[in-house]
C-alpha atoms as a PDB file:
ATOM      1  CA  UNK A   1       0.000   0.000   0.000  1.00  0.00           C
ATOM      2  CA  UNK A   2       1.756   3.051  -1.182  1.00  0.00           C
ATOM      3  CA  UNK A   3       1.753   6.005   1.230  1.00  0.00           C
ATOM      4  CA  UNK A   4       0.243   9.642   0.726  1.00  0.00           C
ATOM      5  CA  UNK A   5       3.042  11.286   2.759  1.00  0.00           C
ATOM      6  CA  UNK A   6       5.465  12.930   1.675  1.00  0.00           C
ATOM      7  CA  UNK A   7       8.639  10.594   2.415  1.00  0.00           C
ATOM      8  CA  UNK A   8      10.006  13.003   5.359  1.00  0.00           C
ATOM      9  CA  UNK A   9       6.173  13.096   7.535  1.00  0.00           C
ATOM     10  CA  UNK A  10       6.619   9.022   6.310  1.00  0.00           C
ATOM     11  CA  UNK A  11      10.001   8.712   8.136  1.00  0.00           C
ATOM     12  CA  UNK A  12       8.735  10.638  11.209  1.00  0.00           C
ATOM     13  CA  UNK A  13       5.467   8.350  11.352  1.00  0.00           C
ATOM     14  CA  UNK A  14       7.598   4.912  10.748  1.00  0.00           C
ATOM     15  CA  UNK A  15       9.739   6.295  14.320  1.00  0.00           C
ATOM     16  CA  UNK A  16       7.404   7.175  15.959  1.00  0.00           C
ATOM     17  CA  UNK A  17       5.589   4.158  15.850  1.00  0.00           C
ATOM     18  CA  UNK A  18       9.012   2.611  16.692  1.00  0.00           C
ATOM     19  CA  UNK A  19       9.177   3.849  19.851  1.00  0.00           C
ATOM     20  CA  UNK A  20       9.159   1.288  22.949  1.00  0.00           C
ATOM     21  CA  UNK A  21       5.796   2.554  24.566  1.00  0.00           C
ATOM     22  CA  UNK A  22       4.185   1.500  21.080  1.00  0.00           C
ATOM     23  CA  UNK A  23       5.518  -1.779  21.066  1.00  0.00           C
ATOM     24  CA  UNK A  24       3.042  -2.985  23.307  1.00  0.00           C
ATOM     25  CA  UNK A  25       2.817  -7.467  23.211  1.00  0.00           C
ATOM     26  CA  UNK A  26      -0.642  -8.303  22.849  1.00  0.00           C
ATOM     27  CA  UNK A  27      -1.752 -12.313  23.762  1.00  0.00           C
ATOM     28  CA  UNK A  28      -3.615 -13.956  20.405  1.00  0.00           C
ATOM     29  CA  UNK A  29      -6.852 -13.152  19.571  1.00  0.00           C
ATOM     30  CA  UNK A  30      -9.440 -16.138  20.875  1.00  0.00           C
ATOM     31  CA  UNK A  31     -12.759 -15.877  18.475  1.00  0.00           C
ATOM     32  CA  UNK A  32     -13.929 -18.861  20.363  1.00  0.00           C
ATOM     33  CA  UNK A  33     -13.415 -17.393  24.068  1.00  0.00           C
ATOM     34  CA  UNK A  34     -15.562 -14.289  22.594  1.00  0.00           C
ATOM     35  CA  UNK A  35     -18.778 -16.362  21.005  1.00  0.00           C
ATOM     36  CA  UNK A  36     -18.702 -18.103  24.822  1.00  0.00           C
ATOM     37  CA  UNK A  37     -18.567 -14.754  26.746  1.00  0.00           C
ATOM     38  CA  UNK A  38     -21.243 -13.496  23.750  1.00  0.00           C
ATOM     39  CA  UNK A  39     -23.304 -17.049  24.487  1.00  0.00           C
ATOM     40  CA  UNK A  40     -23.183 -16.545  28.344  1.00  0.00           C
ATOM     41  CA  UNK A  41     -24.148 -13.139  28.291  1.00  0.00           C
ATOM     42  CA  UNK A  42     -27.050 -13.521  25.668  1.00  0.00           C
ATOM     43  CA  UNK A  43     -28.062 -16.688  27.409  1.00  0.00           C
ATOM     44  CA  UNK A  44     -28.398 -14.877  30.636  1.00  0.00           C
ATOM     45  CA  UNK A  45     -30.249 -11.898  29.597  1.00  0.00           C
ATOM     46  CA  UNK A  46     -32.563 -14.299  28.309  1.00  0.00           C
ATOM     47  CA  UNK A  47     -33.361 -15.917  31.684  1.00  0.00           C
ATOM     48  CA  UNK A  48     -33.420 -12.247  33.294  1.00  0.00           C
ATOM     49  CA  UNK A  49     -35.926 -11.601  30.908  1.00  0.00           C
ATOM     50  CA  UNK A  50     -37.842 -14.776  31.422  1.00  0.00           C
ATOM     51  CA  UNK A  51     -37.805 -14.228  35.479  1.00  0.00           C
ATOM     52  CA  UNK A  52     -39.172 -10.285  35.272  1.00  0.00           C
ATOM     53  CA  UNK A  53     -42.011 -10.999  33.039  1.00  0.00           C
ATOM     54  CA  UNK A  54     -42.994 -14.187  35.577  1.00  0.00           C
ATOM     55  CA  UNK A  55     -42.729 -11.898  38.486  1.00  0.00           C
ATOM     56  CA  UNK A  56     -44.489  -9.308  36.627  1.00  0.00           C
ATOM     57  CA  UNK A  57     -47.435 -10.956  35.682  1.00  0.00           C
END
């Protein structure tokens, strides 16, 4: 992907970025951990639901 800075604003981006507190180690992303917390939370809100309505009728 070819930049649209100018090659000096490029270099001062490209150090910035170097810099140690941007350099931050991240653990892998888990798609399966999310759709269980997404699950879980849906799942509950469901039975939330379920409960009000019985106490409200």
């Amino acid at each position: 992907m070819t930049s649209r800075l100018n090659p000096d604003d490029q270099q001062h981006v490209e150090e910035y970025l170097q810099l140690s507190q941007h350099q931050v180690e991240r653990k892998p992303f888990r798609p399966w951990l999310l759709l269980g917390v997404v699950l879980i939370v849906v799942i509950g809100l469901g039975l939330l639901s379920r409960l009000l309505s019985y106490l409200t009728l």
